[in-house]
Protein backbone atom coordinates (compact mmCIF):
# COMPACT_ATOMS: atom_id res chain seq x y z
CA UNK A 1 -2.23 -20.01 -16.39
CA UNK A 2 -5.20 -19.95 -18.65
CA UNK A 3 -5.42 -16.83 -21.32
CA UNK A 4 -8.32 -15.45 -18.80
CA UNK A 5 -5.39 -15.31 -15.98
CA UNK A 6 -2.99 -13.49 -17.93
CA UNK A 7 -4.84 -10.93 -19.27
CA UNK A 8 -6.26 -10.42 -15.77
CA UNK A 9 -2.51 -10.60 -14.03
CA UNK A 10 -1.64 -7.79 -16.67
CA UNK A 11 -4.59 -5.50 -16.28
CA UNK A 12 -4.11 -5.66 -12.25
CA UNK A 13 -0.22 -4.97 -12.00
CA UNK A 14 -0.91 -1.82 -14.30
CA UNK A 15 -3.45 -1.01 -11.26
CA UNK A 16 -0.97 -2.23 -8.63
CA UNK A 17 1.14 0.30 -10.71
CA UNK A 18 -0.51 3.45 -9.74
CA UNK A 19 -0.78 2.56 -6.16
CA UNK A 20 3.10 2.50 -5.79
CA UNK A 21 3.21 5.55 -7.87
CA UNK A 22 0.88 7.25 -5.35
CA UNK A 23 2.66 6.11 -2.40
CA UNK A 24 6.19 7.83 -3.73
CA UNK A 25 4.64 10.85 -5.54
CA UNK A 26 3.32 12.66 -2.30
CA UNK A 27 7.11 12.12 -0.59
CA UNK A 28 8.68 12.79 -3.87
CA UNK A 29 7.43 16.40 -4.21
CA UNK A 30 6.92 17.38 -0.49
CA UNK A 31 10.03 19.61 -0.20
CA UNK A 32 8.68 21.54 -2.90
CA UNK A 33 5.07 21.21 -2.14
CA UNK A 34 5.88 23.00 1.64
CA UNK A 35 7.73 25.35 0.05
CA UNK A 36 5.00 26.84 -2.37
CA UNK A 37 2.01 26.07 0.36
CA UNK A 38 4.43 27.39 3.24
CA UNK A 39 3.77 24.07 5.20
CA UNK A 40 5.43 23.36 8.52
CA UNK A 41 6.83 20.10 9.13
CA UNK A 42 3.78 19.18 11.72
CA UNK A 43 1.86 20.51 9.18
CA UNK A 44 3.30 17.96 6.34
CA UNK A 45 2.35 15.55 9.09
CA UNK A 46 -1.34 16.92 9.43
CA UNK A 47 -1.20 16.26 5.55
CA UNK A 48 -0.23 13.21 5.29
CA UNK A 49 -2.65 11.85 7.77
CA UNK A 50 -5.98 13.53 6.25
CA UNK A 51 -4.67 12.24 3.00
CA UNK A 52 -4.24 8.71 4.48
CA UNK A 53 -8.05 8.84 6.40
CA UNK A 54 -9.35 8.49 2.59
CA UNK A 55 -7.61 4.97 2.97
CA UNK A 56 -9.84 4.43 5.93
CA UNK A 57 -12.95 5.87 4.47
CA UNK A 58 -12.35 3.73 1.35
CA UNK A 59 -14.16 0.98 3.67
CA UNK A 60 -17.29 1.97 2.67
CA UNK A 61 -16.45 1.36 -1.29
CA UNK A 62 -14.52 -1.81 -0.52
CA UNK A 63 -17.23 -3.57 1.56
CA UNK A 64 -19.56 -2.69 -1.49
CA UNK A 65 -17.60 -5.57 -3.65
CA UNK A 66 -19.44 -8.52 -1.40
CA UNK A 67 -22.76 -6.92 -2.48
CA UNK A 68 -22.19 -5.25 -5.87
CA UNK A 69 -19.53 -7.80 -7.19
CA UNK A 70 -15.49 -7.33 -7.83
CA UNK A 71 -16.20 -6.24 -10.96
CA UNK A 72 -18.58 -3.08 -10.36
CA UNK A 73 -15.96 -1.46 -7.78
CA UNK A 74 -13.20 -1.92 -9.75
CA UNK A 75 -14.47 -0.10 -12.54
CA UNK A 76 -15.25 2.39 -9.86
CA UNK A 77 -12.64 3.09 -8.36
CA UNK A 78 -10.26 3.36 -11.87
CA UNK A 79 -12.92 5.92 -13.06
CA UNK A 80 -12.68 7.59 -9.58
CA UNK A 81 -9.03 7.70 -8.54
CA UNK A 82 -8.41 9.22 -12.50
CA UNK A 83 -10.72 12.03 -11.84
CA UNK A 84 -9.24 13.04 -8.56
CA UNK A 85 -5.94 12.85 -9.48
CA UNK A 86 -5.78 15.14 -12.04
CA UNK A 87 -7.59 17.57 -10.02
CA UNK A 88 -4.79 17.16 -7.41
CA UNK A 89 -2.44 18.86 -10.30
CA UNK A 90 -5.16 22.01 -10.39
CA UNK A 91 -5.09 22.49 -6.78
CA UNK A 92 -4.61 26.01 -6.02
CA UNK A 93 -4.10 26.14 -2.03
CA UNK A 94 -3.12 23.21 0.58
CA UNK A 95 -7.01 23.02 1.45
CA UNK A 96 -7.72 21.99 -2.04
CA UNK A 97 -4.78 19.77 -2.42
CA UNK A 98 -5.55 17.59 0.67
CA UNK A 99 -9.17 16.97 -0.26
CA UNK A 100 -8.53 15.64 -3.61
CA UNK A 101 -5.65 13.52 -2.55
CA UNK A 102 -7.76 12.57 0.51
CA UNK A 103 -10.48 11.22 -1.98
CA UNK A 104 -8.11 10.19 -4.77
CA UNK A 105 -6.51 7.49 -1.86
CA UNK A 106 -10.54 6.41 -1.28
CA UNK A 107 -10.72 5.25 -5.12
CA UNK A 108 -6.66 4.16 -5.32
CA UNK A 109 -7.47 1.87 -1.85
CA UNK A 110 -10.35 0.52 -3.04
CA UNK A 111 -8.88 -0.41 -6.59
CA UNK A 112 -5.77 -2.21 -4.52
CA UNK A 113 -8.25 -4.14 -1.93
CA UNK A 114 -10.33 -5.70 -5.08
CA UNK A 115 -7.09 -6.56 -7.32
CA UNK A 116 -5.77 -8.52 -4.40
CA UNK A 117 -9.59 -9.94 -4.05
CA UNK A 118 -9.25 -10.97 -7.56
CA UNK A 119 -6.08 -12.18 -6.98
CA UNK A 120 -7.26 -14.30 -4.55
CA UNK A 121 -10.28 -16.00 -6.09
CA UNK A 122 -9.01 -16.20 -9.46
CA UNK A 123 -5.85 -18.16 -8.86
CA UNK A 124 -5.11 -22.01 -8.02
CA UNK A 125 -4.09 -22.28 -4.38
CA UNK A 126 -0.39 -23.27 -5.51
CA UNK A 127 0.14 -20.19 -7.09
CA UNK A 128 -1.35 -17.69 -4.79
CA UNK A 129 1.40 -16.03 -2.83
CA UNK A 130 3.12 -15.94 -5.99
CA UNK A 131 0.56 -13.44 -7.99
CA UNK A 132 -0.04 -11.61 -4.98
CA UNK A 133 3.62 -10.93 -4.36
CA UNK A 134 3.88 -10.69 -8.41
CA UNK A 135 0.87 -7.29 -8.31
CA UNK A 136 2.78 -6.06 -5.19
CA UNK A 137 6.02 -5.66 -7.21
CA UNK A 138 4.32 -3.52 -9.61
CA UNK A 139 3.46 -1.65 -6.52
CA UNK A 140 7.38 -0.89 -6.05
CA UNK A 141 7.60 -0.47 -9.57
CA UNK A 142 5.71 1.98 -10.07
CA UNK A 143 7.12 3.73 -6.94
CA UNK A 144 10.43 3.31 -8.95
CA UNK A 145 9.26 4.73 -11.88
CA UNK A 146 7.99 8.05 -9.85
CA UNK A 147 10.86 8.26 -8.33
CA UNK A 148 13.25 8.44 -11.85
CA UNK A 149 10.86 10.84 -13.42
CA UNK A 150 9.88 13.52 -10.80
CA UNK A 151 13.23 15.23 -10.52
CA UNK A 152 12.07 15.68 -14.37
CA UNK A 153 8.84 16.68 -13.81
CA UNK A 154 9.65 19.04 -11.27
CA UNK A 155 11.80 20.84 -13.75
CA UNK A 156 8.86 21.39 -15.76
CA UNK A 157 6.99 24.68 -15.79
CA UNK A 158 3.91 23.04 -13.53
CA UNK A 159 6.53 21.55 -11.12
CA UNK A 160 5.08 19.28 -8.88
CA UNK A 161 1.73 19.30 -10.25
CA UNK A 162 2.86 17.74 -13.68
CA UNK A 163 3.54 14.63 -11.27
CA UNK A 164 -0.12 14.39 -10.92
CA UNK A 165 -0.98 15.44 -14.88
CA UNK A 166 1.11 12.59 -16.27
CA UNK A 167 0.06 9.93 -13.93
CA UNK A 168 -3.40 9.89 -14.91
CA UNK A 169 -2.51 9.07 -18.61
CA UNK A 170 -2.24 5.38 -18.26
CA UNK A 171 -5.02 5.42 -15.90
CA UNK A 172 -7.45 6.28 -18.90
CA UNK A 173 -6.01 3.54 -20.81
CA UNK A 174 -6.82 1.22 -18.09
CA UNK A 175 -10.69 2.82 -18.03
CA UNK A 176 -10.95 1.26 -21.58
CA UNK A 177 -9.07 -1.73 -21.23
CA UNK A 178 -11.59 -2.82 -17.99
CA UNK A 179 -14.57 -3.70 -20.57
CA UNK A 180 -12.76 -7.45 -20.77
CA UNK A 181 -13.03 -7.56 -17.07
CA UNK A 182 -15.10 -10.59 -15.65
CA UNK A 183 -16.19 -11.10 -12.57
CA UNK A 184 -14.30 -13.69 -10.58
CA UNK A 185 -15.61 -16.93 -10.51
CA UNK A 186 -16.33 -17.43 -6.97
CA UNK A 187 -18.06 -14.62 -6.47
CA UNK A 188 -20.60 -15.57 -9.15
CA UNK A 189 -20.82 -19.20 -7.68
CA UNK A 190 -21.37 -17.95 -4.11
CA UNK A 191 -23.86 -19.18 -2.37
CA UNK A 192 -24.15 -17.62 1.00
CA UNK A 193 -25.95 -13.94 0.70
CA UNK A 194 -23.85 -11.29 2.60
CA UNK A 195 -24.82 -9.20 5.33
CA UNK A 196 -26.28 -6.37 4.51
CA UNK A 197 -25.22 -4.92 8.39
CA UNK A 198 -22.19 -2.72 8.50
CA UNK A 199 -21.40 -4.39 12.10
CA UNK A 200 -22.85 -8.25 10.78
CA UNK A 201 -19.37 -9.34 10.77
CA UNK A 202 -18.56 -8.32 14.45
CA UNK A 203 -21.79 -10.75 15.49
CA UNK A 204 -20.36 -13.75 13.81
CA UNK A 205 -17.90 -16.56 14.17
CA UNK A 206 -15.00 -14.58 12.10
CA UNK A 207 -14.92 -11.13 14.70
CA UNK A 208 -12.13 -12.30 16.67
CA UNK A 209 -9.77 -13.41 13.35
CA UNK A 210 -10.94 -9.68 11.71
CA UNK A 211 -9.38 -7.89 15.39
CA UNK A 212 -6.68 -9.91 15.06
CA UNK A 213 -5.61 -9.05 11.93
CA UNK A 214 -6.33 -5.28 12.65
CA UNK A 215 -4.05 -4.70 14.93
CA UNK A 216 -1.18 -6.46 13.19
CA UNK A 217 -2.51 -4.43 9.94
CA UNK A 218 -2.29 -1.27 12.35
CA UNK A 219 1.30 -1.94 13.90
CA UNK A 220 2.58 -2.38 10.48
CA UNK A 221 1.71 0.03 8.95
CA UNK A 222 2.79 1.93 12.20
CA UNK A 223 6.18 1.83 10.35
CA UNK A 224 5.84 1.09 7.03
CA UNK A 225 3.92 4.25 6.48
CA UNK A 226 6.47 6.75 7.18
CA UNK A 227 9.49 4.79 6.62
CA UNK A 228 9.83 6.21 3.14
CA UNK A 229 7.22 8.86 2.84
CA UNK A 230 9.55 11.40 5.38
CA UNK A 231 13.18 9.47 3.96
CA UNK A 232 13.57 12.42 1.64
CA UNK A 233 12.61 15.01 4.18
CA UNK A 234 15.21 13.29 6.21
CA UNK A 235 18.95 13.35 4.14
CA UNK A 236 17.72 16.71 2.89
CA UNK A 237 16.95 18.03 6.18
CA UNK A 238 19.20 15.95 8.76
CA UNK A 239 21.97 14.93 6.24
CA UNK A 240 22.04 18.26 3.51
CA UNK A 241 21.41 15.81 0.33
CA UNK A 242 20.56 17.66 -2.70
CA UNK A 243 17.99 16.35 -4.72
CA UNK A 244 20.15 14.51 -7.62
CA UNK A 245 21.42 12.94 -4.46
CA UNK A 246 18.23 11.72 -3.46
CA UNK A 247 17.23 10.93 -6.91
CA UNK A 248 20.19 8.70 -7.00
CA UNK A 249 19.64 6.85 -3.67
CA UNK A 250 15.95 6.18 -3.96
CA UNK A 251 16.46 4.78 -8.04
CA UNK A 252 19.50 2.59 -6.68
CA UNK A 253 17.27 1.52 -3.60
CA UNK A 254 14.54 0.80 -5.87
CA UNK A 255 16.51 -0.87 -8.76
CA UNK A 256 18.20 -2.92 -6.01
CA UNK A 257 15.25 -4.29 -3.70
CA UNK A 258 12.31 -5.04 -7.00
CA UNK A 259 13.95 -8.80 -7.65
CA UNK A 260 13.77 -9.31 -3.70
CA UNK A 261 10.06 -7.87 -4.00
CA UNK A 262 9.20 -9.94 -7.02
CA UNK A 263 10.79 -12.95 -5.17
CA UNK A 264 8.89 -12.60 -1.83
CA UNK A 265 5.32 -13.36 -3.38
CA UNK A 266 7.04 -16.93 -4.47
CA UNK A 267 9.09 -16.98 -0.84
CA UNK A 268 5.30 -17.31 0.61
CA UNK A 269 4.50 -20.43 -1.81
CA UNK A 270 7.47 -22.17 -1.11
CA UNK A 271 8.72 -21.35 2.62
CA UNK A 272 4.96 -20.59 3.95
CA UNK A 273 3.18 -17.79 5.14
CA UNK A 274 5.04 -18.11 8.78
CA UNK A 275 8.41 -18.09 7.78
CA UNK A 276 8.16 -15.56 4.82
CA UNK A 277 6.66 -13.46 7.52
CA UNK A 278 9.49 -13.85 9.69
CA UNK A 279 12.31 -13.18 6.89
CA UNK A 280 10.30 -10.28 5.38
CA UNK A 281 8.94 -8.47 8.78
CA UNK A 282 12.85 -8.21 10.05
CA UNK A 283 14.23 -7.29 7.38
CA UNK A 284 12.10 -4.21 7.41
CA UNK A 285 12.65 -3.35 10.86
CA UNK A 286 16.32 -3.66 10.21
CA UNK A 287 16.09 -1.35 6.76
CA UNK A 288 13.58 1.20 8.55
CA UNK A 289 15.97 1.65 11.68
CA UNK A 290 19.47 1.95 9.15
CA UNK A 291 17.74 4.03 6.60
CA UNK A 292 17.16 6.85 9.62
CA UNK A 293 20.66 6.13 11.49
CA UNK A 294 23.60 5.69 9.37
CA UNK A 295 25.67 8.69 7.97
CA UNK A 296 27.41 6.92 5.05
CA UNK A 297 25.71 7.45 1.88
CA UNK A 298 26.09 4.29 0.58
CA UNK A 299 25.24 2.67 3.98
CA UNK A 300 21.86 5.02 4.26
CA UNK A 301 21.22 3.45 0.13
CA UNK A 302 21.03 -0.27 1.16
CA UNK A 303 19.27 0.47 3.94
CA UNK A 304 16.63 2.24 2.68
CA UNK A 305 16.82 -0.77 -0.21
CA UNK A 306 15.71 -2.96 3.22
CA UNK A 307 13.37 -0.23 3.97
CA UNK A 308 11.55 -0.36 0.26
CA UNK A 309 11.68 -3.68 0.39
CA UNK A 310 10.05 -4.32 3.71
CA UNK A 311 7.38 -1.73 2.94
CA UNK A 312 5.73 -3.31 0.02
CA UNK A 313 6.84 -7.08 0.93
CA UNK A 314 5.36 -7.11 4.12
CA UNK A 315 2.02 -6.46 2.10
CA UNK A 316 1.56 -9.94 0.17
CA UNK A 317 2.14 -11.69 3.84
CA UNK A 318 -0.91 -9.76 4.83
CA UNK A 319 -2.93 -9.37 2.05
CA UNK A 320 -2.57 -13.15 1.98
CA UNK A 321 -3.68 -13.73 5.05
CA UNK A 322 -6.35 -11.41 4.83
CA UNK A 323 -8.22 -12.78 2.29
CA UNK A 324 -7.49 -16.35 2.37
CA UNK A 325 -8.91 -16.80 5.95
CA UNK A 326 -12.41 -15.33 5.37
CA UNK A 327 -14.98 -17.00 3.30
CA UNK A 328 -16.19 -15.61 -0.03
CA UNK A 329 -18.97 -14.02 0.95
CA UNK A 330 -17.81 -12.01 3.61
CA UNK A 331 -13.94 -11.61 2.51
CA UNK A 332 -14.15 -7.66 1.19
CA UNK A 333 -15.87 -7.34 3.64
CA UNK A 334 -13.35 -8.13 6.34
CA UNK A 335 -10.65 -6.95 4.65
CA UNK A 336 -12.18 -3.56 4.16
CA UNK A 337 -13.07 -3.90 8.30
CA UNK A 338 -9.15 -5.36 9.12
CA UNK A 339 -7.20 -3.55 7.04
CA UNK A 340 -8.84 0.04 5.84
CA UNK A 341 -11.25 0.44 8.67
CA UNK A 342 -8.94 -0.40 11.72
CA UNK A 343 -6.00 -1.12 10.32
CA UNK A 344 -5.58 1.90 8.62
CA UNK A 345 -5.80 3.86 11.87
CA UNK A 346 -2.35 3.58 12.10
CA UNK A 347 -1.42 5.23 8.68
CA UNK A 348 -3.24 7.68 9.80
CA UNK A 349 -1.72 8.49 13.30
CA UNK A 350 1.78 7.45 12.66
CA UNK A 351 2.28 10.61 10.22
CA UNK A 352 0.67 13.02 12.57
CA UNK A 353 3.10 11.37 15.85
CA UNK A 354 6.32 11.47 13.66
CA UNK A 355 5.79 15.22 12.19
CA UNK A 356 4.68 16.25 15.58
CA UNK A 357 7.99 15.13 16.97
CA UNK A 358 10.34 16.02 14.25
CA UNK A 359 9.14 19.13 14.64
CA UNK A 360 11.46 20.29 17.55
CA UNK A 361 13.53 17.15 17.21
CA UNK A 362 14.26 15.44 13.78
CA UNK A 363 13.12 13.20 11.63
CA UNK A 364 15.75 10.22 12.55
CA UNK A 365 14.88 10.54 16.29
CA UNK A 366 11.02 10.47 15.09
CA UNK A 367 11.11 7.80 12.56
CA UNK A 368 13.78 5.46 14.34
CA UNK A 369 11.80 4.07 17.07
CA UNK A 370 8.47 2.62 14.76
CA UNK A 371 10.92 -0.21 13.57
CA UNK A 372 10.43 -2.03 16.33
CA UNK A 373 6.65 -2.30 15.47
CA UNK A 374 6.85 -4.99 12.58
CA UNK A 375 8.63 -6.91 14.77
CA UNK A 376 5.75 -6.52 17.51
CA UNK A 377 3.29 -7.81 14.69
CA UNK A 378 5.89 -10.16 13.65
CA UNK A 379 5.12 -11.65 16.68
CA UNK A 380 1.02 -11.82 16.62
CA UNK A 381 1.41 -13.25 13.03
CA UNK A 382 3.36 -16.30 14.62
CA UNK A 383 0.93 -16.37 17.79
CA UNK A 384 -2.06 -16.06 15.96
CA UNK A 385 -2.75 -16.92 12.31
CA UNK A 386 -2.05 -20.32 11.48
CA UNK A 387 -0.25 -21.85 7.64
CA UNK A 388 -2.50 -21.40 5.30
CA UNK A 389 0.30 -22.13 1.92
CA UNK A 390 -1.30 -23.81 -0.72
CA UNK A 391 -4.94 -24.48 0.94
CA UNK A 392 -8.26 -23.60 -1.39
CA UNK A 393 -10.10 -20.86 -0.04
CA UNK A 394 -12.72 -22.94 1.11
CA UNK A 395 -10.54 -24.44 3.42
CA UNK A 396 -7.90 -21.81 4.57
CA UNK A 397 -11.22 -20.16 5.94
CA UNK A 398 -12.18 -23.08 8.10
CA UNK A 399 -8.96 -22.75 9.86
């Protein structure tokens, strides 16, 4: 890599970072967070999916980066998702807490959908998978790292809102350290105007490829959105863990699946985007439907090391596809339309469907049956999108 890629690959995993860290916080703290805001379990559900419609919303910011540049957004949405998350630590009622974490997840989404466009543009075609997979492991680290610290946090005087406070410390770092930022190098050599249209892309030649990918965006994250967001809900609840048992579980789970999640960005380069979809989409079927069956601790652990692994590996399969089959000028722009516009429909409903259930069931009976989705998209991904491993841009979007 030249010094330009490094420094970039470091400044977007500390981005990636925060994403992950996100993604666990809200499921770290929720036991706690119901208790003080007396929230039912439907209504955790009604959270969770108001919070998750920022990621849907977050279309409008992402589509911005074909018009504005990578660049301009990104520096947005740091700025953005810093602000908004320490207000989520001065929330004083449920109200207040959703609609900062609803438009903290607009900024957070936004900053995830341009590091992977970076990722894309900015890296030889040989190497690809590999950095994508490479920011998606900082995803799961910094899920990791949330999970080892809240029991910590929540110890503190502020309790669960010092798991907001501290996470926004790095983020100002990161609001300095984007002045070295350059804009990628495609985007700057484009030569195609885009659309100004918010529908332009649904009149063109690439509409079918962007519903395509929606729905297999919309049955994955089907499962992957709940599959560890309710997990401690569900050995507290359904099993009686305490919470140094769940500490426990989720650090081993997390130790235990970041090599595999590290390695499935290079699985992509070497096997393909077709078979690393098919190891990576069963596996997290398989780790989704153990994590909410077994009884054995130890059993329930690896599983939900399947489960963690699944969730964020299934993401550099997609995000690969995603923006490698879309030309430059247009490729926010779909991927803001495939993934957070229709896509995202499904992290929005599966929270609501699973709380509504568990509500007079439990969460294993609710949670169990969404691991047959991945396999359902599993099966699109090898209908529909064709191998796109080590292709330039320019020609992966011919395809």
């Amino acid at each position: 890599m030249t010094p330009h890629q490094r420094r970039l690959l470091v400044f977007l995993s500390v981005a990636t970072f925060f994403e992950g860290y996100d993604f666990m916080a809200l499921s770290q703290i929720l036991p706690e967070l119901r208790a003080d805001l007396e929230i039912s379990r439907f209504g955790a559900g009604l959270l969770f999916a108001f919070v998750n419609l920022g990621t849907v919303v977050a279309y409008l910011l992402v589509r911005k980066a074909d018009l504005w540049g990578r660049r301009p957004v990104m520096m947005i949405t740091i700025v953005g998702y810093t602000v908004f998350t320490f207000l989520t630590g001065l929330s004083w009622d449920v109200w207040s807490f959703a609609l900062f974490q609803f438009l903290a997840r607009i900024f957070l989404i936004g900053e995830w959908v341009t590091s992977m466009v970076y990722a894309a543009e900015e890296y030889p075609a040989e190497k690809r998978g590999m950095v994508i997979g490479f920011l998606q492991g900082f995803s799961t680290l910094g899920a990791l790292v949330c999970a080892g610290v809240v029991p910590m946090l929540l110890a503190t005087h502020s309790g669960w809102r010092s798991v907001y406070f501290v996470g926004i410390v790095p983020l100002i770092v990161l609001a300095f350290a984007r002045r070295n930022l350059k804009e990628t190098a495609r985007f700057a050599a484009r030569e195609v105007a885009p659309a100004g249209s918010l529908l332009a892309i649904l009149k063109g030649p690439y509409a079918r490829r962007v519903l395509q990918l929606a729905l297999i965006w919309f049955l994955t994250y089907g499962c992957t959105q709940t599959a560890v967001s309710f997990w401690k809900e569900f050995v507290v609840t359904d099993r009686g863990w305490t919470d140094t048992e769940v500490s426990k579980a989720l650090l081993l789970a997390a130790v235990g699946s970041l090599p595999f999640v590290f390695a499935a960005g290079k699985l992509l380069d070497v096997a393909g985007r077709r078979m690393g979809a098919l190891i990576i989409f069963s596996v997290t079927s398989a780790g989704v439907w153990g994590a909410y069956s077994f009884h054995s601790s130890w059993a329930l652990t690896v599983a939900l090391g399947g489960a963690m692994f699944g969730v964020t590996a299934v993401l550099p399969v997609l995000n690969a596809y995603t923006t490698e089959l879309f030309p430059t000028e247009m490729r926010a722009d779909a991927f803001a339309w495939a993934n957070n516009l229709l896509g995202r429909l499904g992290y929005v409903a599966s929270p609501i469907l699973v709380g509504w259930y568990a509500e007079s069931h439990s969460w294993g009976a609710a949670i169990r049956p969404t691991a047959i989705l991945p396999l359902f998209a599993l099966a699109l991904i090898l209908l529909w999108l064709p191998e796109t491993n080590r292709m330039e841009l320019e020609e992966s979007a011919r395809l």
